[in-house]
Protein backbone atom coordinates (compact mmCIF):
# COMPACT_ATOMS: atom_id res chain seq x y z
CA UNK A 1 176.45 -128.02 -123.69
CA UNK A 2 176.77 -124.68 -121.85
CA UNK A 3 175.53 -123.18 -118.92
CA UNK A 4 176.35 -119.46 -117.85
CA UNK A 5 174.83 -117.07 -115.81
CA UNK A 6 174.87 -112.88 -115.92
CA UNK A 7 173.42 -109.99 -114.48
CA UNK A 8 172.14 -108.14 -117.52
CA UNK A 9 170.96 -104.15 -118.27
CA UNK A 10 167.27 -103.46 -119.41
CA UNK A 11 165.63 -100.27 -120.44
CA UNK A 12 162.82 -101.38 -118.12
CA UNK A 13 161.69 -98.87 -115.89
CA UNK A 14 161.00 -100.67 -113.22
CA UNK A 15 163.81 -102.50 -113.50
CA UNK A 16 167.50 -102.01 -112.25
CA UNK A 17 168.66 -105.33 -114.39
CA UNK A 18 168.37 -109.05 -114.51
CA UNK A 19 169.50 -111.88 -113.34
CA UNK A 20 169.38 -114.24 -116.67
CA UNK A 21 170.84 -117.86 -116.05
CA UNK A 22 170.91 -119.90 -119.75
CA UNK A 23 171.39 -123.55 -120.63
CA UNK A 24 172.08 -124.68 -123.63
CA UNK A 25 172.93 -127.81 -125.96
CA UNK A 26 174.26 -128.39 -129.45
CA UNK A 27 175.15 -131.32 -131.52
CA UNK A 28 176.80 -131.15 -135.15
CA UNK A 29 176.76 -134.49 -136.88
CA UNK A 30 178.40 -135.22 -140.20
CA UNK A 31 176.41 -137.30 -142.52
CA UNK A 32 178.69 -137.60 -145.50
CA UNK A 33 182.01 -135.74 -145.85
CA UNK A 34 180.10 -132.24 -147.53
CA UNK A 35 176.62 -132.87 -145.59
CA UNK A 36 176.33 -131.67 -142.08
CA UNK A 37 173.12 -131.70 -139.94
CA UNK A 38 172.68 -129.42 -136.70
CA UNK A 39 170.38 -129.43 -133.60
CA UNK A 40 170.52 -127.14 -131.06
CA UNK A 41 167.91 -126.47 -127.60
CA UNK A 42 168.27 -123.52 -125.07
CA UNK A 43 166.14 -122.44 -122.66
CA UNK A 44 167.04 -119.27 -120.09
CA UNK A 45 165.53 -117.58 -117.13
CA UNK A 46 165.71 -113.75 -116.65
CA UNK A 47 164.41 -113.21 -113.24
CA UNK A 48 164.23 -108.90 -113.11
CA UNK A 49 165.57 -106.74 -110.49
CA UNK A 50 162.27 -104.54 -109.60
CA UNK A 51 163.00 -100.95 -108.02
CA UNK A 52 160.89 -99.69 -104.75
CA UNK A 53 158.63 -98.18 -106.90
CA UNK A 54 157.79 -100.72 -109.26
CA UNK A 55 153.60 -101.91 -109.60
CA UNK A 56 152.04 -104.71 -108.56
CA UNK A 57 151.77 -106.09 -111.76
CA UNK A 58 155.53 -105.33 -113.56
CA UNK A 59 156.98 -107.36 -115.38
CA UNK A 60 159.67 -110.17 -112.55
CA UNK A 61 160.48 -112.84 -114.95
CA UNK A 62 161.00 -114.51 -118.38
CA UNK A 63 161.06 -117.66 -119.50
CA UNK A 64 162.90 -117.85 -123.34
CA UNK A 65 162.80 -121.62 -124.95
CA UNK A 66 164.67 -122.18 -128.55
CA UNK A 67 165.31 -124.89 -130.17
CA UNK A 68 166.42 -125.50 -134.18
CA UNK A 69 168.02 -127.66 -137.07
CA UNK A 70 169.63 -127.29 -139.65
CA UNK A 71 171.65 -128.65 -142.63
CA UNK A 72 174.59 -127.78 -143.99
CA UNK A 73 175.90 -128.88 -147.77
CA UNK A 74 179.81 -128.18 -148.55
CA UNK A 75 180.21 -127.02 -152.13
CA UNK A 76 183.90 -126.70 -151.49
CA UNK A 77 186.03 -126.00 -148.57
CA UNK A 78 185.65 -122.23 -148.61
CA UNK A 79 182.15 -122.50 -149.80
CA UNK A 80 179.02 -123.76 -147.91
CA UNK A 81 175.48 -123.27 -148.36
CA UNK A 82 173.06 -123.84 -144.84
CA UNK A 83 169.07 -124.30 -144.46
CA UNK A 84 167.79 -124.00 -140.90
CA UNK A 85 164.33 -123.69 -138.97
CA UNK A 86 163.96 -122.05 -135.75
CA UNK A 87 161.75 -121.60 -133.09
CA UNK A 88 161.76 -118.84 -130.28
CA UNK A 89 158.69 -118.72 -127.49
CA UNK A 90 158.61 -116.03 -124.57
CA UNK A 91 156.24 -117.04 -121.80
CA UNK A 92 156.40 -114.06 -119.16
CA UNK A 93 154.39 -113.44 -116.15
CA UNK A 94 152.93 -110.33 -118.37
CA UNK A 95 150.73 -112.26 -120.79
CA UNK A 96 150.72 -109.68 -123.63
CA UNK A 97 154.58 -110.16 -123.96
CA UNK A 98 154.23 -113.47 -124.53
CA UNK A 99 155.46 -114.65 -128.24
CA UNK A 100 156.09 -117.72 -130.36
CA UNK A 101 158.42 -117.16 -133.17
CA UNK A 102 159.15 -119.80 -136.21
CA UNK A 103 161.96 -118.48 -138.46
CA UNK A 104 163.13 -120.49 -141.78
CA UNK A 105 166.82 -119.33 -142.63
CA UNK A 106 168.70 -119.77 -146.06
CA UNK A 107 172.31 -118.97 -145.97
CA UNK A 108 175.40 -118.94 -148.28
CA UNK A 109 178.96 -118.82 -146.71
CA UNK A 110 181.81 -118.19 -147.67
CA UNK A 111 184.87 -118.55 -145.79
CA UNK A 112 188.94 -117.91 -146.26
C-alpha cells in the first residue's frame, strides 16, 4: 500500500493549486508459474486552493475512487500478454464534473 500527499498545479482559474492526498493498495498473486492475477483500489482527495476572487459556487474539492483487476498470462520470460478492467468515478462538489469511467484493457508486452 501507499499513501503520499502533494500540492499540485491546475489550470483552474480560480485556483492557485491543490492539496491532493492519495491512498492506495495493490496485490499481485501468482496462480501458476505463467498466470498472474492483479487487484488494485485507490481513492484520493484534491482539496483546491481558491483565490480571493473565486465564486460562490467554484469548484473546492474532488473526490477520485479506482479500483481494477487484471490477469496476466506469461508466454515466455520476455513475453507476456495482460487483460484488465478498470473503473474511475469523480464525485466533485460541482455536479456536472462528476464522471464514472469503466475501461477494458488488452495488452501485449514485451520485455528485455
Amino acid at each position: 500500500g501507499r499513501i503520499s500527499s502533494a500540492i499540485e498545479p491546475t489550470t483552474y482559474q480560480y485556483s492557485s493549486g491543490y492539496f491532493r492526498t492519495l491512498y492506495s493498495v495493490r496485490v499481485d498473486h501468482e496462480l501458476r508459474r505463467d498466470l498472474q492475477l492483479s487487484a488494485q483500489v485507490s481513492y484520493s482527495d484534491s482539496d483546491y486552493q481558491l483565490t480571493a476572487n473565486a465564486p460562490a459556487g467554484a469548484r473546492s474539492g474532488d473526490q477520485l475512487w479506482q479500483y481494477g483487476l487484471g490477469l496476466s498470462y506469461f508466454i515466455n520470460r520476455y513475453m507476456f500478454v495482460s487483460a484488465a478492467y478498470t473503473h474511475d468515478r469523480l464525485d466533485s462538489n460541482l455536479p456536472l464534473d462528476e464522471y464514472d469511467v469503466n475501461r477494458i484493457w488488452l495488452t501485449l508486452s514485451l520485455e528485455r
